[in-house]
PDB file of N, CA and C in Angstrom:
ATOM      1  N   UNK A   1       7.897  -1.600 -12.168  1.00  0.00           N
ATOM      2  CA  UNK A   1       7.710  -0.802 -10.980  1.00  0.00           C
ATOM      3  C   UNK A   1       6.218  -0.508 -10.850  1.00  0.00           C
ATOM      4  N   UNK A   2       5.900  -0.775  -9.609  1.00  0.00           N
ATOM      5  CA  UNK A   2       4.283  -0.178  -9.397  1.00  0.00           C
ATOM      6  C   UNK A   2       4.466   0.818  -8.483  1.00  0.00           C
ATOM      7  N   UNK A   3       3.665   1.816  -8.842  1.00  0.00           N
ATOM      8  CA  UNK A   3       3.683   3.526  -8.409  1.00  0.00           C
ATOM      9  C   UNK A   3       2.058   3.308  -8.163  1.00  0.00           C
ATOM     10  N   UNK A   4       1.717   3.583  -6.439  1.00  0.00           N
ATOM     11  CA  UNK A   4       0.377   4.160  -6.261  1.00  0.00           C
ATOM     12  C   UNK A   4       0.015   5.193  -5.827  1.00  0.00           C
ATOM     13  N   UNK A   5      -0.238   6.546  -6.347  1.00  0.00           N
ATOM     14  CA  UNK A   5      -0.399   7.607  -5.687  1.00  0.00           C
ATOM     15  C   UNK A   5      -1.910   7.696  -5.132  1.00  0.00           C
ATOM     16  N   UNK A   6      -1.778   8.243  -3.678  1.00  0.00           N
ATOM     17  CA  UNK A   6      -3.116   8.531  -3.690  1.00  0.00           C
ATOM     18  C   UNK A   6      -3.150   9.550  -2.542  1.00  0.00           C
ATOM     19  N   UNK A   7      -4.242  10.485  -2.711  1.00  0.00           N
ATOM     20  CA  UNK A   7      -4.360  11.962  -2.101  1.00  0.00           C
ATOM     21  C   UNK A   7      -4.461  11.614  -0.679  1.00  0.00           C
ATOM     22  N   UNK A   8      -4.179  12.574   0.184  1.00  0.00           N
ATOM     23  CA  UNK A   8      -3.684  12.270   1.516  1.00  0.00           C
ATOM     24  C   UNK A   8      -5.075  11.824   2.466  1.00  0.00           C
ATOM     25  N   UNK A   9      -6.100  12.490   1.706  1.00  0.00           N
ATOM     26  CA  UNK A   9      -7.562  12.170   2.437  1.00  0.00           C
ATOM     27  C   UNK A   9      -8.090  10.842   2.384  1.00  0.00           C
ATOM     28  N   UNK A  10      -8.117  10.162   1.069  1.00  0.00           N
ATOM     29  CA  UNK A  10      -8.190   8.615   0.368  1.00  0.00           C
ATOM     30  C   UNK A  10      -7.149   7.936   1.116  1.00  0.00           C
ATOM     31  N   UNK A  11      -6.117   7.996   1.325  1.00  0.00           N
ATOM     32  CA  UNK A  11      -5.071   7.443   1.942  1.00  0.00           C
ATOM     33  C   UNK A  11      -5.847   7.048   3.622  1.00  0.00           C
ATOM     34  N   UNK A  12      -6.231   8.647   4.153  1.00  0.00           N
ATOM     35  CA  UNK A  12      -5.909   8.132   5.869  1.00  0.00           C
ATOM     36  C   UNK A  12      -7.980   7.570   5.724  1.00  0.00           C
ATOM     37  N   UNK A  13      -8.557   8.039   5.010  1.00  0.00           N
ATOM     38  CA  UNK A  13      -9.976   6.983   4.728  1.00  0.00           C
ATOM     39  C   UNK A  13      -9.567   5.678   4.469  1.00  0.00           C
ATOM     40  N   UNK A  14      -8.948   5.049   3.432  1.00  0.00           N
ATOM     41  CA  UNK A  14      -8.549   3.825   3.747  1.00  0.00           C
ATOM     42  C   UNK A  14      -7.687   3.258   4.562  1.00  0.00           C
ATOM     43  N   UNK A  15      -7.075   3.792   5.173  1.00  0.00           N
ATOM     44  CA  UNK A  15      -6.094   3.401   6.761  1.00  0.00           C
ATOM     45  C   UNK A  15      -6.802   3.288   7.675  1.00  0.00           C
ATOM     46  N   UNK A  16      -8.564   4.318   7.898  1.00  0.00           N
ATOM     47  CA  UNK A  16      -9.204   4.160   8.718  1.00  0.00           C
ATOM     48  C   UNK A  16     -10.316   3.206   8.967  1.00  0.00           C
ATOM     49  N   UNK A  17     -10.503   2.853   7.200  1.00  0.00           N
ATOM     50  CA  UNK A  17     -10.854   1.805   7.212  1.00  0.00           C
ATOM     51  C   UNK A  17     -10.295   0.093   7.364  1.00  0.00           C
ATOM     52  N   UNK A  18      -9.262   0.166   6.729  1.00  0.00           N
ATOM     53  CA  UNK A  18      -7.997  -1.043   7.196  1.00  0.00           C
ATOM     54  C   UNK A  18      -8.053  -1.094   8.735  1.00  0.00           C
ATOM     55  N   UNK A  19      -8.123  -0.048   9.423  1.00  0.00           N
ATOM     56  CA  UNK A  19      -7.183  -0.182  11.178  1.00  0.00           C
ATOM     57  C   UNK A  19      -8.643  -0.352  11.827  1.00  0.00           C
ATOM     58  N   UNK A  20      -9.656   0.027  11.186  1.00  0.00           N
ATOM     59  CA  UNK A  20     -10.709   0.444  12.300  1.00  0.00           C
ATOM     60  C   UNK A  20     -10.236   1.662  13.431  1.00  0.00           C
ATOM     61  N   UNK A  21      -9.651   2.402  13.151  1.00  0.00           N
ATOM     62  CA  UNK A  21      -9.475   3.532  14.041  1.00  0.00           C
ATOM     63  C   UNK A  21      -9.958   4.381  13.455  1.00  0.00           C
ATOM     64  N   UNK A  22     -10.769   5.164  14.058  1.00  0.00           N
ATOM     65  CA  UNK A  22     -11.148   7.019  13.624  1.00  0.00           C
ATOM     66  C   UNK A  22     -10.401   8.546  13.789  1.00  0.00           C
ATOM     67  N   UNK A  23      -9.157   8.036  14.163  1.00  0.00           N
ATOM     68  CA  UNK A  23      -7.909   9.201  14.199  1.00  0.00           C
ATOM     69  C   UNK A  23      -6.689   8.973  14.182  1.00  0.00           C
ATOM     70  N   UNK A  24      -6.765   8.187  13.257  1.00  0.00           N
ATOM     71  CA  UNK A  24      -4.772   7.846  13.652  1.00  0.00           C
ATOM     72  C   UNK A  24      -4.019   8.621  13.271  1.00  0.00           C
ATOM     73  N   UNK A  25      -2.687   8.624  13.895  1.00  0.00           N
ATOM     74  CA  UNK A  25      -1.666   9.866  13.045  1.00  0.00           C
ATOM     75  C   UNK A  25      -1.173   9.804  12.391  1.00  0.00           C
ATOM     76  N   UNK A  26      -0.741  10.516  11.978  1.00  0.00           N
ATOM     77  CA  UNK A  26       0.560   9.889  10.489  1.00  0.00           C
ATOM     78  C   UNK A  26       1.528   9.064  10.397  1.00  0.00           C
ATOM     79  N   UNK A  27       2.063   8.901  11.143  1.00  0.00           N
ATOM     80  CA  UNK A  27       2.670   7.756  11.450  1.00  0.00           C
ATOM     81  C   UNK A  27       1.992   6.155  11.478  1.00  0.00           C
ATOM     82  N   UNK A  28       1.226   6.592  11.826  1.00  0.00           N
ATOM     83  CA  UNK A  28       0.194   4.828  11.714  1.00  0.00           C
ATOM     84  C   UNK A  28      -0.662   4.851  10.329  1.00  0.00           C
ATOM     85  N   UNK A  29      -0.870   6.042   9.842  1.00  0.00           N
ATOM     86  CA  UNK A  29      -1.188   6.147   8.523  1.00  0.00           C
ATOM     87  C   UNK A  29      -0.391   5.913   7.767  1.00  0.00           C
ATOM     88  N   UNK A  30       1.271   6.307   7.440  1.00  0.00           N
ATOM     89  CA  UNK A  30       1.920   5.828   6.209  1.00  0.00           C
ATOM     90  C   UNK A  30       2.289   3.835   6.835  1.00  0.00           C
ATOM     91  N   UNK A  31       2.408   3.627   7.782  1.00  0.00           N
ATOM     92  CA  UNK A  31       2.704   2.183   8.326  1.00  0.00           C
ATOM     93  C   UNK A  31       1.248   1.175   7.733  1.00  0.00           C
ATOM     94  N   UNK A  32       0.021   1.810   7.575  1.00  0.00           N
ATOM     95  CA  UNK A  32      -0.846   1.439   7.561  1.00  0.00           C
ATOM     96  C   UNK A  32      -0.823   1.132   5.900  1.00  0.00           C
ATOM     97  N   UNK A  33      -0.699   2.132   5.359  1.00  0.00           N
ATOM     98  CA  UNK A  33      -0.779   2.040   3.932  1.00  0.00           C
ATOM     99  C   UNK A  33       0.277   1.491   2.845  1.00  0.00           C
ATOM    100  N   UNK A  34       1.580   1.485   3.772  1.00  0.00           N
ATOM    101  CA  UNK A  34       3.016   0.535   3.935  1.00  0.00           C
ATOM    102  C   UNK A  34       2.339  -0.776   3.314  1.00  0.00           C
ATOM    103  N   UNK A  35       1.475  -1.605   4.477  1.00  0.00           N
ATOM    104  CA  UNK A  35       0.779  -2.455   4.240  1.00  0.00           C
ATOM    105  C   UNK A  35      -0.305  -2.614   3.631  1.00  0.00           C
ATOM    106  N   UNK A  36      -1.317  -1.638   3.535  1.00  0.00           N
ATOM    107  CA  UNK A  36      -2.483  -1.536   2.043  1.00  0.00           C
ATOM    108  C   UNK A  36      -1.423  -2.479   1.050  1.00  0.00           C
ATOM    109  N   UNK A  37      -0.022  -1.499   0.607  1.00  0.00           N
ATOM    110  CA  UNK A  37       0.706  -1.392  -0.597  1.00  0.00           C
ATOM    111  C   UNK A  37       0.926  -2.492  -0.735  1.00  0.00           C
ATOM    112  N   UNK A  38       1.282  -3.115   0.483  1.00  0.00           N
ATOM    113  CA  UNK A  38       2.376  -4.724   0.387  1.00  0.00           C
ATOM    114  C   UNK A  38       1.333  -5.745  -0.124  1.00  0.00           C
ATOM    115  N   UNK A  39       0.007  -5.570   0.208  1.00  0.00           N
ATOM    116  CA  UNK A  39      -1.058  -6.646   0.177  1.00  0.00           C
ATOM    117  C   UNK A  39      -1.253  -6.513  -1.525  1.00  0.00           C
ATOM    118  N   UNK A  40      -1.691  -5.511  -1.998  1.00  0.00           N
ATOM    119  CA  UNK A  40      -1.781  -5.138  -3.152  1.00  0.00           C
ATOM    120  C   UNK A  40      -0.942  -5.719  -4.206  1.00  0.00           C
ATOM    121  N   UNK A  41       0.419  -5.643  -3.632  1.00  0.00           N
ATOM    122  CA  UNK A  41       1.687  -6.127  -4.737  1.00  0.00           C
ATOM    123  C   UNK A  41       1.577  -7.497  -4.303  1.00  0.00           C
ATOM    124  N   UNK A  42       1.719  -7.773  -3.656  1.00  0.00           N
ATOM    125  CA  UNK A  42       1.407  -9.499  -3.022  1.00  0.00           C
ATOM    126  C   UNK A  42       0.259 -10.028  -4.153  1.00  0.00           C
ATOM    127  N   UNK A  43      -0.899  -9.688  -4.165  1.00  0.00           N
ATOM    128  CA  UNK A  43      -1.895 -10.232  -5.117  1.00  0.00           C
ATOM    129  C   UNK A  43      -1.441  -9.852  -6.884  1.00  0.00           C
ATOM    130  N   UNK A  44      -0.757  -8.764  -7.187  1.00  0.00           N
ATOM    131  CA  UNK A  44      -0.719  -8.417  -8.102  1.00  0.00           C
ATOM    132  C   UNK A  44       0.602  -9.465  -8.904  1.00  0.00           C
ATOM    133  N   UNK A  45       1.223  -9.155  -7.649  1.00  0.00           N
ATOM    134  CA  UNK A  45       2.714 -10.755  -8.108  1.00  0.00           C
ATOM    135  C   UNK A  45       2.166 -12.269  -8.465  1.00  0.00           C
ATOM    136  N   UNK A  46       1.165 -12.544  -7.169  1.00  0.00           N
ATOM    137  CA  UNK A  46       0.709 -14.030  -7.364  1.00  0.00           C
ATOM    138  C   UNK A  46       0.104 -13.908  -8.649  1.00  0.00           C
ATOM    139  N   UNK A  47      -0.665 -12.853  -9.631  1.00  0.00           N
ATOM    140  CA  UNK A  47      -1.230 -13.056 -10.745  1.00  0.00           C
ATOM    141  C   UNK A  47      -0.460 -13.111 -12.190  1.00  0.00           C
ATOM    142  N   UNK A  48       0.669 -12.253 -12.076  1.00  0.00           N
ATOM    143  CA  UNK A  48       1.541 -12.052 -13.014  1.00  0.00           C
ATOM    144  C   UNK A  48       2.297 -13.545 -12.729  1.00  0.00           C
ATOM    145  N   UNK A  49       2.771 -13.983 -11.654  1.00  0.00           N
ATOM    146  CA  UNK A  49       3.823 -14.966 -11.120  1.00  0.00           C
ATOM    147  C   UNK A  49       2.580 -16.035 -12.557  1.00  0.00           C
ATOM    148  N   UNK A  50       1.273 -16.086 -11.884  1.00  0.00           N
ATOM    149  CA  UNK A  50       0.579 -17.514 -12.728  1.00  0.00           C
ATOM    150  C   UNK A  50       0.554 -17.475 -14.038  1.00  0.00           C
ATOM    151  N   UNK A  51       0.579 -15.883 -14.097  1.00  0.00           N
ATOM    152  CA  UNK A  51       1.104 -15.622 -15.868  1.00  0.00           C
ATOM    153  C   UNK A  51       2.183 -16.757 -16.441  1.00  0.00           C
ATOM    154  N   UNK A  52       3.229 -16.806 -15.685  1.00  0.00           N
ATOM    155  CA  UNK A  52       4.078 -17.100 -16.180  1.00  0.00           C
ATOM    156  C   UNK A  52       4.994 -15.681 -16.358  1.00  0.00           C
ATOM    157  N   UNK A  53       5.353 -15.017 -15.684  1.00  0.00           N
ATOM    158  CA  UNK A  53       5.913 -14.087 -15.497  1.00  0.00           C
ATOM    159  C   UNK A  53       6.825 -13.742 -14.057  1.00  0.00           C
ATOM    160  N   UNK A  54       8.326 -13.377 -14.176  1.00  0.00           N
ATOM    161  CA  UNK A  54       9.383 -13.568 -13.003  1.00  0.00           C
ATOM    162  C   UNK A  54       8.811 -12.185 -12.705  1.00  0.00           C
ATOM    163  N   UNK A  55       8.483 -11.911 -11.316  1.00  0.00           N
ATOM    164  CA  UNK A  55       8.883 -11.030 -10.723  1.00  0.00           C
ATOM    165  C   UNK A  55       9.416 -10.973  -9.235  1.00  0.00           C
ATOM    166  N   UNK A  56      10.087  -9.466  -9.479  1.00  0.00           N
ATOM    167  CA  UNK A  56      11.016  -9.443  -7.978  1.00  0.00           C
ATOM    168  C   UNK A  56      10.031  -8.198  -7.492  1.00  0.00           C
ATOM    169  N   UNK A  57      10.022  -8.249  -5.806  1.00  0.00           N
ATOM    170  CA  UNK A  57       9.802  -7.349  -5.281  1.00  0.00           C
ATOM    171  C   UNK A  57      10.546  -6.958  -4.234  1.00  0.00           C
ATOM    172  N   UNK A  58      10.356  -5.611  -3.555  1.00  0.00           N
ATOM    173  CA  UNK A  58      11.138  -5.133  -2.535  1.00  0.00           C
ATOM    174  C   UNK A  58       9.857  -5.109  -1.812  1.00  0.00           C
ATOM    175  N   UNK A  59      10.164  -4.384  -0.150  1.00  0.00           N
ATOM    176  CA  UNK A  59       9.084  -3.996   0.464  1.00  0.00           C
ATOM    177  C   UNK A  59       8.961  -2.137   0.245  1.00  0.00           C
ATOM    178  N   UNK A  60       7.674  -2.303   0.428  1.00  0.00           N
ATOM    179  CA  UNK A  60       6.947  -1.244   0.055  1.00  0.00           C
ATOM    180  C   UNK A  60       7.331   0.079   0.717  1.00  0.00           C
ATOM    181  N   UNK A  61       7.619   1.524   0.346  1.00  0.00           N
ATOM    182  CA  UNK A  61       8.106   2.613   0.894  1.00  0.00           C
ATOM    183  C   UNK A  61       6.399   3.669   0.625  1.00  0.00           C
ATOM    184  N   UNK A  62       6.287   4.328   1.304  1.00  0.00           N
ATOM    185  CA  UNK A  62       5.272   5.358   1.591  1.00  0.00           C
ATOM    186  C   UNK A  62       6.374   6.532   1.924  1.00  0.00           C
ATOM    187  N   UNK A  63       5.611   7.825   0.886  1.00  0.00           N
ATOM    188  CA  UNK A  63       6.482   8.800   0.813  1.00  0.00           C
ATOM    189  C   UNK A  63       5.199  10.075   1.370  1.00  0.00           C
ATOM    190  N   UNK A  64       5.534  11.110   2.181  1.00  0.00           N
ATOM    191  CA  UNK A  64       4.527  11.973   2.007  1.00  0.00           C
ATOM    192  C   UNK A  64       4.144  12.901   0.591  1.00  0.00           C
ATOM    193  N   UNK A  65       4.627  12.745  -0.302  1.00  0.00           N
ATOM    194  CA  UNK A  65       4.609  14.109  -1.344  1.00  0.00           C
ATOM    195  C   UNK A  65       5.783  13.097  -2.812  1.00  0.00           C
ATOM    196  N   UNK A  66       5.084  13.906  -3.326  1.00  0.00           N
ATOM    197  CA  UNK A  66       6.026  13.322  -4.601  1.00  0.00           C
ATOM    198  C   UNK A  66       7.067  14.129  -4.890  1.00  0.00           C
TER     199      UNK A  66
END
């Protein structure tokens, strides 16, 4: 399982940097970071996968709060 927490300010800074928008709402912020997440596990699979290592993934959930 990969767990990324990250504080809500770091989050909508990198959403604002991903989208190029300077105010998005929360809603386009957890959708945004939905996809940060997916890209992330995507590269992190293709490296383990060349390992020689099975992995499964789901798609990515964004939660507000732990």
């Amino acid at each position: 399982m990969l767990v990324l927490i990250f504080k809500r300010d770091i989050a909508k800074k990198a959403c604002q940097m991903f989208l190029g928008e300077d105010n998005p709402d929360e809603d386009i912020i957890k959708d945004a970071l939905s996809e940060f997440i997916n890209i992330i596990g995507g590269k992190a699979k293709t490296v383990l996968t060349n390992s020689g290592m099975v992995v499964n993934m789901t798609l990515p959930k964004s939660f507000d709060s732990l």
